[in-house]
N, C-alpha and C. Protein backbone atom coordinates (compact mmCIF):
# COMPACT_ATOMS: atom_id res chain seq x y z
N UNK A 1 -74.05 61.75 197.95
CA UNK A 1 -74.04 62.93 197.12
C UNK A 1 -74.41 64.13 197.98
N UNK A 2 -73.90 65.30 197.88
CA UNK A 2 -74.06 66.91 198.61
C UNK A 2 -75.94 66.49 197.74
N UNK A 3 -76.03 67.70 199.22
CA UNK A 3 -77.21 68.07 199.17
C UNK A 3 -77.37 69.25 198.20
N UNK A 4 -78.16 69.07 197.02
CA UNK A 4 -78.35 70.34 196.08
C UNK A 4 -79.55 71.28 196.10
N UNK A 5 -79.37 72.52 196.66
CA UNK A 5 -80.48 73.26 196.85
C UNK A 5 -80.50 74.23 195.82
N UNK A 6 -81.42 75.73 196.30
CA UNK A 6 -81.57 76.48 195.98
C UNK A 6 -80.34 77.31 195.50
N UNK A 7 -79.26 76.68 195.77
CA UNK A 7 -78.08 77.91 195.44
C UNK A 7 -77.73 78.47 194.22
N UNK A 8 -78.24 77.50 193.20
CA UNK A 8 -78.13 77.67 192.23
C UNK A 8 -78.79 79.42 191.50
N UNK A 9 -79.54 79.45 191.77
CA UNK A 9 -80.68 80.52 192.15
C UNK A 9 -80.53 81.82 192.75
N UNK A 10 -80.37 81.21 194.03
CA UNK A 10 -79.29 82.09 194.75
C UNK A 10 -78.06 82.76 194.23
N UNK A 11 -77.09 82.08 193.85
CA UNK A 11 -76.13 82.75 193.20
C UNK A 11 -76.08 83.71 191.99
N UNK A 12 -77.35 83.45 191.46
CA UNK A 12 -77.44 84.55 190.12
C UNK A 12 -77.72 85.88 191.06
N UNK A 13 -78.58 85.58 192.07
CA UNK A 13 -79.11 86.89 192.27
C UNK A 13 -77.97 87.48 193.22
N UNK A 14 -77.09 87.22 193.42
CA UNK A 14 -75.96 87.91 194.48
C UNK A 14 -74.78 88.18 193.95
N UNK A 15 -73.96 87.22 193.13
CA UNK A 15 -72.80 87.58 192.95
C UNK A 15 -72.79 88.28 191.76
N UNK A 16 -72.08 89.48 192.05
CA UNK A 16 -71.77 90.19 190.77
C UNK A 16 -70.25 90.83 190.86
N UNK A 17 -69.73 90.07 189.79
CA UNK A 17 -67.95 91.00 189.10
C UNK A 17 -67.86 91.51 188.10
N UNK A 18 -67.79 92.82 188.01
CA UNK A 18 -68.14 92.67 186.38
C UNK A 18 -67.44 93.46 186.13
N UNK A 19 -67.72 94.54 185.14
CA UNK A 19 -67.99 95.66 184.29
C UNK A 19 -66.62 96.26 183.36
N UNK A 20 -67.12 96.84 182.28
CA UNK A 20 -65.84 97.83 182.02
C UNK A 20 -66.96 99.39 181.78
N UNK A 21 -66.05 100.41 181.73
CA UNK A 21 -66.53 101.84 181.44
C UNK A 21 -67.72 101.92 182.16
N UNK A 22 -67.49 101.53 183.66
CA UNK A 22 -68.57 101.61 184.78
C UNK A 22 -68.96 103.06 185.20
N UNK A 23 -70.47 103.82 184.86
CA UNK A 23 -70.94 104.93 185.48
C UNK A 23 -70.63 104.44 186.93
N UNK A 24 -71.86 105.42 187.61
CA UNK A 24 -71.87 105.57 189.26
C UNK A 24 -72.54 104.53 189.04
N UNK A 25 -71.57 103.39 190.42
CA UNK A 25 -71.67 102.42 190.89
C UNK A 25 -73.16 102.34 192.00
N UNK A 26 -73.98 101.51 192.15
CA UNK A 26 -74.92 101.47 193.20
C UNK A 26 -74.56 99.92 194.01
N UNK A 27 -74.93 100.26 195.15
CA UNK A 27 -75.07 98.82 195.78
C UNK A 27 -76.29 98.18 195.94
N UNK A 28 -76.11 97.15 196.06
CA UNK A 28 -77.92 96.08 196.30
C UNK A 28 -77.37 95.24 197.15
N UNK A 29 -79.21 95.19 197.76
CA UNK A 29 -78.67 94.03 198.66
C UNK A 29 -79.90 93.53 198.93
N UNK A 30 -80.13 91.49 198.19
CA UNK A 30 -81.19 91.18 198.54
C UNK A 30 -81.45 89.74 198.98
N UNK A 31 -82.82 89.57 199.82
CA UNK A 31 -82.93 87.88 199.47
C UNK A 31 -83.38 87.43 199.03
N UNK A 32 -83.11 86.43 198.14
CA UNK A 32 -83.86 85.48 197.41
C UNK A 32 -84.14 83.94 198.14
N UNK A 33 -85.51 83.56 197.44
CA UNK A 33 -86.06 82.64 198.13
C UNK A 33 -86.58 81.59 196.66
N UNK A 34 -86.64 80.55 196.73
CA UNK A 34 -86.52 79.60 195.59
C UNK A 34 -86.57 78.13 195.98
N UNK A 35 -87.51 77.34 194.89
CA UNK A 35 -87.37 75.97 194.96
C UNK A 35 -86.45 75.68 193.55
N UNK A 36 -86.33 74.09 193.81
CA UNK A 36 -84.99 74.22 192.59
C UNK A 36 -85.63 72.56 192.53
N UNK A 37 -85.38 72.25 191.23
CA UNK A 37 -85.45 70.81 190.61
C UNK A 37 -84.76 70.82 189.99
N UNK A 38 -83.63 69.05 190.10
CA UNK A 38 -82.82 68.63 190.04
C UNK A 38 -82.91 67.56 189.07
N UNK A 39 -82.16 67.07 188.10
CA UNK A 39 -82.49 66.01 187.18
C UNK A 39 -80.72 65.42 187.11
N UNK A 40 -80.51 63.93 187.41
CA UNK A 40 -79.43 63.33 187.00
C UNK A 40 -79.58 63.46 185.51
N UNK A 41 -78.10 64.03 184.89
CA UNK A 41 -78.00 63.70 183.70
C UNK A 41 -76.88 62.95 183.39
N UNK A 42 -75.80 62.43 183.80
CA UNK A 42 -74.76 61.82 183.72
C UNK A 42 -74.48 61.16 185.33
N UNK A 43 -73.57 60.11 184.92
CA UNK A 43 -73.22 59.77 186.47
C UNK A 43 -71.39 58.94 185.73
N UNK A 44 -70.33 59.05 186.38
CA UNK A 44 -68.94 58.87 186.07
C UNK A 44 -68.35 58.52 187.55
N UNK A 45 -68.70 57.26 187.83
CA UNK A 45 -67.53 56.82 189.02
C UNK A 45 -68.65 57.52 190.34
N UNK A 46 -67.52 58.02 191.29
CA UNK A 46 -68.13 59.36 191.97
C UNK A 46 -68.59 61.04 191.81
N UNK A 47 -68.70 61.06 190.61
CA UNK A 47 -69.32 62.44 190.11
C UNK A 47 -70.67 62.36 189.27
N UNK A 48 -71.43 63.43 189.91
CA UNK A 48 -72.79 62.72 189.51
C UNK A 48 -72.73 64.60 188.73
N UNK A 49 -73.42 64.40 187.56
CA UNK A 49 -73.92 65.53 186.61
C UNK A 49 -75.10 66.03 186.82
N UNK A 50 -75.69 66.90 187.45
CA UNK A 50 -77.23 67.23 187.59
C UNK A 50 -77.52 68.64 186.58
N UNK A 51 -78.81 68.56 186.24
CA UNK A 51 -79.48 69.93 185.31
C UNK A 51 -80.19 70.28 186.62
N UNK A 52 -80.71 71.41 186.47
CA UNK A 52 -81.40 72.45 187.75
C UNK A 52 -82.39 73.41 187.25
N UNK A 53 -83.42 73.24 187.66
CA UNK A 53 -84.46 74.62 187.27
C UNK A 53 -85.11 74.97 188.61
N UNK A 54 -84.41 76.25 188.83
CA UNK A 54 -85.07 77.54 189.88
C UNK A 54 -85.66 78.20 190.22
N UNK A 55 -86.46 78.21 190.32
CA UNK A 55 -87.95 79.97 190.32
C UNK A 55 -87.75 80.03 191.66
N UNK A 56 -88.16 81.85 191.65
CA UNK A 56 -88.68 82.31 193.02
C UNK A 56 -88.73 83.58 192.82
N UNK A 57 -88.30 84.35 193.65
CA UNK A 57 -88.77 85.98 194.47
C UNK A 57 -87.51 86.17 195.13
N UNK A 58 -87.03 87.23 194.81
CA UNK A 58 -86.27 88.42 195.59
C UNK A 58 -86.98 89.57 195.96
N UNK A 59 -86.14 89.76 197.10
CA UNK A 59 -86.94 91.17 197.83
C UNK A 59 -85.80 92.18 198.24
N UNK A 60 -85.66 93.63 197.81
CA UNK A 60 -84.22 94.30 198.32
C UNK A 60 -84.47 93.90 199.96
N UNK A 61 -83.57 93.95 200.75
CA UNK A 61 -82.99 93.97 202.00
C UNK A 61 -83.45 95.63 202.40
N UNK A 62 -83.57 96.68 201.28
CA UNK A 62 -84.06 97.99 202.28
C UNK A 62 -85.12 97.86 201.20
N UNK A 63 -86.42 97.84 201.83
CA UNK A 63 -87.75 98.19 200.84
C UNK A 63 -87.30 99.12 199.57
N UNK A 64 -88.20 99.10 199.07
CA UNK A 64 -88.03 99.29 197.53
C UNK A 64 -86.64 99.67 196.93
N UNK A 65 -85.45 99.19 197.23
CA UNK A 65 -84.07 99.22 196.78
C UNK A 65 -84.44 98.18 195.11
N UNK A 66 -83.06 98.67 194.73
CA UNK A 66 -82.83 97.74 193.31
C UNK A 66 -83.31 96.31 193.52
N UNK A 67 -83.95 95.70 192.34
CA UNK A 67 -84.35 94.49 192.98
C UNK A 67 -85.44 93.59 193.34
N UNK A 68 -86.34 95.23 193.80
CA UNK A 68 -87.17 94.75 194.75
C UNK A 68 -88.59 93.89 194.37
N UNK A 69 -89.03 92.78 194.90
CA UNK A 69 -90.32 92.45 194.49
C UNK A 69 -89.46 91.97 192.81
N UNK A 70 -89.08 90.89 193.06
CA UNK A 70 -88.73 90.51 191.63
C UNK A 70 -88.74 89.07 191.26
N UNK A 71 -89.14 88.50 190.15
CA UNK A 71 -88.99 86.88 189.85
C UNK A 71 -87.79 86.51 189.37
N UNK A 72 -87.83 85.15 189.48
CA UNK A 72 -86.67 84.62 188.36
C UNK A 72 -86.88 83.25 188.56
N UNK A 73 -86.21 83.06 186.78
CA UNK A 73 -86.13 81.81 186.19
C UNK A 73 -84.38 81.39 186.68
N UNK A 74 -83.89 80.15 187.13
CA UNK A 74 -82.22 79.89 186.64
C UNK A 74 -82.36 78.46 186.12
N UNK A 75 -81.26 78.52 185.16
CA UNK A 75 -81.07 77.02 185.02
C UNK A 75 -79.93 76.61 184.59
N UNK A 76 -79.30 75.52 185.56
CA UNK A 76 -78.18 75.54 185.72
C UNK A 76 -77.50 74.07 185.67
N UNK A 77 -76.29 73.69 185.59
CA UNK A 77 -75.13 72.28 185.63
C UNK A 77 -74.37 72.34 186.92
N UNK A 78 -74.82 70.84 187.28
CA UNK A 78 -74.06 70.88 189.12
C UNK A 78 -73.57 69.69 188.49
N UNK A 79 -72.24 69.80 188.92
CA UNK A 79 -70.71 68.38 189.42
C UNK A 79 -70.79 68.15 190.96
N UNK A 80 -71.30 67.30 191.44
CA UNK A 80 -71.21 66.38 192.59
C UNK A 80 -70.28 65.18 192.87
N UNK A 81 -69.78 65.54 194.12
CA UNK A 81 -69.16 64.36 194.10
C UNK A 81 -68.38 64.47 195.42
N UNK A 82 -67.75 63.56 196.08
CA UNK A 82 -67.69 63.60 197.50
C UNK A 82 -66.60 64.45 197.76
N UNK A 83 -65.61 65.14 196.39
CA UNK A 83 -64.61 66.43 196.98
C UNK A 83 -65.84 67.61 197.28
N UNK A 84 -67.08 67.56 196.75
CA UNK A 84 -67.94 68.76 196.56
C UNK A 84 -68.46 68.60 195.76
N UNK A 85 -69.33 70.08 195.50
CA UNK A 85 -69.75 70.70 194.31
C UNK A 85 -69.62 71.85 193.62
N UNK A 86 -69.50 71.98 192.24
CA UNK A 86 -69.44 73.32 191.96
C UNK A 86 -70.86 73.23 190.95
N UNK A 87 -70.98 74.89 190.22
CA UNK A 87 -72.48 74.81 189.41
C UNK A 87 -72.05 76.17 188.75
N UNK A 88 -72.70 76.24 187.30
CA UNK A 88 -72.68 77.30 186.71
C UNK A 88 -73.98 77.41 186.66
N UNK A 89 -74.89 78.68 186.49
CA UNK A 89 -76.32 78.83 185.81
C UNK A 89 -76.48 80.28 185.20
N UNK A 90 -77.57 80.15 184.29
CA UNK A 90 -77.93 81.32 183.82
C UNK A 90 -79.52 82.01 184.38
N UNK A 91 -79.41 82.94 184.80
CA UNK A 91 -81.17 83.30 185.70
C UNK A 91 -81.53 85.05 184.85
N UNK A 92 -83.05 84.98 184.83
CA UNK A 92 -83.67 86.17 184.21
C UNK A 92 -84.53 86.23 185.32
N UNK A 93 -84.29 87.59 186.19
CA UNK A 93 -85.26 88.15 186.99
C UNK A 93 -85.96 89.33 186.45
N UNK A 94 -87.22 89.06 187.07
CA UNK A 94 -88.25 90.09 186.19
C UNK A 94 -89.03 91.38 186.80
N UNK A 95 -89.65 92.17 186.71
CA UNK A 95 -89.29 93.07 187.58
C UNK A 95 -91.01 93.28 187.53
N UNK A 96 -91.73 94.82 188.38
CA UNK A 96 -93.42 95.08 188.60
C UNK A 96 -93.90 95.70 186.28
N UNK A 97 -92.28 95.98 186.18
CA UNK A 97 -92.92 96.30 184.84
C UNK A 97 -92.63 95.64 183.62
N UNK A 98 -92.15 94.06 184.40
CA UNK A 98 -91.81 93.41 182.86
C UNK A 98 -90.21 93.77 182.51
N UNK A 99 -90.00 94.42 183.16
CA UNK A 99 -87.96 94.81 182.57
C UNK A 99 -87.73 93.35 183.23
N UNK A 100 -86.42 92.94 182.68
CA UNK A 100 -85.57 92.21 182.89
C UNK A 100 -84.26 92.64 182.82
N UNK A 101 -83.73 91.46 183.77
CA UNK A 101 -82.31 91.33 184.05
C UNK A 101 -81.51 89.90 184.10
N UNK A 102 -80.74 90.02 183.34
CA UNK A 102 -80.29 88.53 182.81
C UNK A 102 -78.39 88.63 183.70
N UNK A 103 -78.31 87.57 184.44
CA UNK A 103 -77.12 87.02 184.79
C UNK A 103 -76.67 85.88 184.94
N UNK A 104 -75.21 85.64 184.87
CA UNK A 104 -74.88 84.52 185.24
C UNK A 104 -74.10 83.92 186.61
N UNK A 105 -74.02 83.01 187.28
CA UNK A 105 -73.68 83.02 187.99
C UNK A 105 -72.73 81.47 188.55
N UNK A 106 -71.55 81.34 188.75
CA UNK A 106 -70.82 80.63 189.68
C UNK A 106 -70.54 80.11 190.90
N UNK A 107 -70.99 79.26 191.48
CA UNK A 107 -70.85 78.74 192.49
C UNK A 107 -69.99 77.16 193.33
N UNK A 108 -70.90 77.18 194.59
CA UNK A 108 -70.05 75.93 194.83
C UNK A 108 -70.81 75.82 196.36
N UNK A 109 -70.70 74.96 197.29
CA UNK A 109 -71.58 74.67 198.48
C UNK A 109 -71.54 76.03 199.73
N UNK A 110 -70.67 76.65 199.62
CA UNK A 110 -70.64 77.89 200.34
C UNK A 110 -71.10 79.10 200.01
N UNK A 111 -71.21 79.36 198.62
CA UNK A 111 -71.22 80.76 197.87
C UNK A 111 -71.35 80.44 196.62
N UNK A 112 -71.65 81.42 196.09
CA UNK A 112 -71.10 81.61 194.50
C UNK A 112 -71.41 83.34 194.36
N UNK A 113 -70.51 83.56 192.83
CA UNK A 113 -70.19 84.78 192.48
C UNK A 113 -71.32 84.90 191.35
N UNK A 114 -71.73 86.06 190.98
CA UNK A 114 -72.81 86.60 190.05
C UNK A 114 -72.22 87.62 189.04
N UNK A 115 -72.82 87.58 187.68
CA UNK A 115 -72.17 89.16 186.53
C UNK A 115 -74.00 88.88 186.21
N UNK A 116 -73.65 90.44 186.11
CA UNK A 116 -74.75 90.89 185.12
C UNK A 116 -74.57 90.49 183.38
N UNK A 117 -75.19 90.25 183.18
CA UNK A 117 -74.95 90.35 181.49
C UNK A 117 -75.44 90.98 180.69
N UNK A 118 -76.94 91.64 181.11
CA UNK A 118 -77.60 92.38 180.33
C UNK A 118 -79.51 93.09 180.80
N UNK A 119 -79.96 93.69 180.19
CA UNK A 119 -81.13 94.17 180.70
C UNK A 119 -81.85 94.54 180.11
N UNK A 120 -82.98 94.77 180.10
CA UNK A 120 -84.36 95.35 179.34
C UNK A 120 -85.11 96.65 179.91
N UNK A 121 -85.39 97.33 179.36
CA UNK A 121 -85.92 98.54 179.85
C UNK A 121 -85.38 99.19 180.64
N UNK A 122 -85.50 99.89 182.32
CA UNK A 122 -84.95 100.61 182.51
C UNK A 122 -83.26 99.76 183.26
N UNK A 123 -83.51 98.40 182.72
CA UNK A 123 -82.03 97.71 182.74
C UNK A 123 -81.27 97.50 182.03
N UNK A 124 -81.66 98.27 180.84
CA UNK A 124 -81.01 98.41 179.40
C UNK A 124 -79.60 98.69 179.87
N UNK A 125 -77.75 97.80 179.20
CA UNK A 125 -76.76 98.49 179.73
C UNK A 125 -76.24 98.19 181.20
N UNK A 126 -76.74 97.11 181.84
CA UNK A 126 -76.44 97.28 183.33
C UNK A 126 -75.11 96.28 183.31
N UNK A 127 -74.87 96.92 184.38
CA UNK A 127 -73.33 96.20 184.81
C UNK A 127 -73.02 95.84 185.61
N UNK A 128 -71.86 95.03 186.48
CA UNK A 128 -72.25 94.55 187.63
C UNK A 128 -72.03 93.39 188.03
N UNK A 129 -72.19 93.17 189.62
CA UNK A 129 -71.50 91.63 189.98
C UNK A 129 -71.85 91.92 191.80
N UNK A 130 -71.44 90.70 191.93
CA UNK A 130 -71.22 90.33 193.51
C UNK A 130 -71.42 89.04 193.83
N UNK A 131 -71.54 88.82 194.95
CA UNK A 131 -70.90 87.27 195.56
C UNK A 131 -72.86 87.11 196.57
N UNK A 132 -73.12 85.67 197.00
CA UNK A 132 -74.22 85.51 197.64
C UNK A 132 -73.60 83.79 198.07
N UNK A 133 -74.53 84.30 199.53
CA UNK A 133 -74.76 82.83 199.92
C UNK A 133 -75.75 82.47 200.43
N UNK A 134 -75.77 80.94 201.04
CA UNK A 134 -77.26 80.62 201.38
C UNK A 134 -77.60 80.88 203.01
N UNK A 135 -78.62 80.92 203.11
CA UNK A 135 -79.33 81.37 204.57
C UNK A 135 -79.80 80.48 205.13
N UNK A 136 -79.89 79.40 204.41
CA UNK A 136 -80.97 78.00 205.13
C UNK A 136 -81.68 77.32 204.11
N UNK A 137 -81.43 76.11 204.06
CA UNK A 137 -82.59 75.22 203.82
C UNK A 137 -83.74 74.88 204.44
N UNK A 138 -84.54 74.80 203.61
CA UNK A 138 -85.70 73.98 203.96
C UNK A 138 -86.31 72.53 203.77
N UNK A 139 -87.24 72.20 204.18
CA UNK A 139 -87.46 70.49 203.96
C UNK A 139 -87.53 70.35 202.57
N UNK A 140 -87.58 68.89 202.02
CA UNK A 140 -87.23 68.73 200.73
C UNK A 140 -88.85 68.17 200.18
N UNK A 141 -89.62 68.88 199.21
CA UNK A 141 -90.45 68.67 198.78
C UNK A 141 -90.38 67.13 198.93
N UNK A 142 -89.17 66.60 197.67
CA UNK A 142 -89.21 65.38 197.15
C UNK A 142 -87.52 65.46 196.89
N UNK A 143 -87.13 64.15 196.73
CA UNK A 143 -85.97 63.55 196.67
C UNK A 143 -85.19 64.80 195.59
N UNK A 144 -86.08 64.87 194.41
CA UNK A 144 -85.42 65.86 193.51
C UNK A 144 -86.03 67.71 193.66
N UNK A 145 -86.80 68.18 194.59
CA UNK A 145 -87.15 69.01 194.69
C UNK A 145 -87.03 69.78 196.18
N UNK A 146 -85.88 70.61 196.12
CA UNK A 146 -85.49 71.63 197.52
C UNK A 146 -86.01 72.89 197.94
N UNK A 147 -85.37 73.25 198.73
CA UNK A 147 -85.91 74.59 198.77
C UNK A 147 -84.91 75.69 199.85
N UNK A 148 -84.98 76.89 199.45
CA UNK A 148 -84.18 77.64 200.37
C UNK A 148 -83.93 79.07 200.02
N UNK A 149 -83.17 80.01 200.77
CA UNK A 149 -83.32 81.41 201.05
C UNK A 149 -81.79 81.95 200.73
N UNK A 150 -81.45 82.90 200.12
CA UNK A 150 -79.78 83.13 199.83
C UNK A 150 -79.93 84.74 200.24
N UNK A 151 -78.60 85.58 200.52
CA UNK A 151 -78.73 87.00 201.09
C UNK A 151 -77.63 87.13 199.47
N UNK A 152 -77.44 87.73 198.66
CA UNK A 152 -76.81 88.72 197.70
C UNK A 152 -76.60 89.89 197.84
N UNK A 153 -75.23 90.80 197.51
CA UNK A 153 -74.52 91.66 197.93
C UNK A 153 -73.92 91.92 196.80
N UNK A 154 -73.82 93.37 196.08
CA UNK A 154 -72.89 93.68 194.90
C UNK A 154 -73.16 95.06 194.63
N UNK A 155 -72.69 95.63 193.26
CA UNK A 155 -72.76 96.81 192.81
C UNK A 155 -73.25 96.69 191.29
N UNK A 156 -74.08 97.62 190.71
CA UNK A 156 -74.38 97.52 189.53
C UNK A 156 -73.96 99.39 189.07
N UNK A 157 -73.98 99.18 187.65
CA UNK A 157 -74.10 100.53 187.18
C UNK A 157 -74.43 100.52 185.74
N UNK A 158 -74.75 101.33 184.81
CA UNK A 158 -75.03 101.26 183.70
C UNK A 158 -73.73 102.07 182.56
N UNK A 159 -73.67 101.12 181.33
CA UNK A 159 -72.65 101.77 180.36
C UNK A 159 -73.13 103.12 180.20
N UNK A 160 -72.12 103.81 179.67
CA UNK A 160 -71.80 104.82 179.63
C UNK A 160 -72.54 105.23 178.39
């Protein structure tokens, strides 16, 4: 079975496609860092079904950029199996004042793509997307517990 890390995690916080009736566009750019636990929930031949729960910290790439100093929850569905993997998840990063930012995100062992979906306070309205990948693993806590670092890249803006 692929090795399942942090990407899951990773990918919320990077990829973003999004928007319609997009104000002025901004760019971000950050890394996120995250452990991830893994739970078999199905197994079919050679495709194994895993659930995923993510926490960690993002930091913008330019000090205090969008982003910066931020948590998040993801939790997500990985298909394994010796063509690969792919994974959908949903992640809420949290910010120094309690705003949130809720996305979802798509992936697969190289990358995955990110949308914004929504926001709280001064993320009320946000819009947005981009693509992220991973930077490195790290040693594995435990058989079901990884760890690792992703760089994210996109544009956000708020409805109109």
């Amino acid at each position: 079975m692929p090795a399942i890390g942090p990407r899951h995690v990773l990918a919320l916080a990077a990829a973003f496609v999004g928007g319609s009736a997009l104000a002025q566009e901004k760019p971000y750019e950050i890394k996120v860092c995250s452990t991830t636990e893994v739970t078999v929930i199905d197994r079919a031949g050679e495709t194994t079904i895993l659930a995923s729960v993510s926490r960690g910290i993002a930091d913008s790439v330019k000090p205090g950029g969008a982003f910066d100093k931020t948590t998040f929850e993801c939790r997500g569905v990985t298909n394994a199996s010796k063509a690969g993997l792919d994974y959908n998840s949903r992640c809420t990063f949290v910010d120094a004042d309690g705003d949130r930012v809720v996305g979802a995100t798509a992936g697969h062992a190289k990358g995955w793509n990110w949308k914004f979906l929504g926001g709280t306070g001064k993320w009320e309205g946000i819009e947005g997307g981009g693509t992220g990948k991973s930077t490195g693993a790290y040693p594995r806590l435990s058989p079901a517990v990884s760890a690792g670092c992703g760089l994210a890249t996109g544009t956000y803006s708020f409805k109109k």
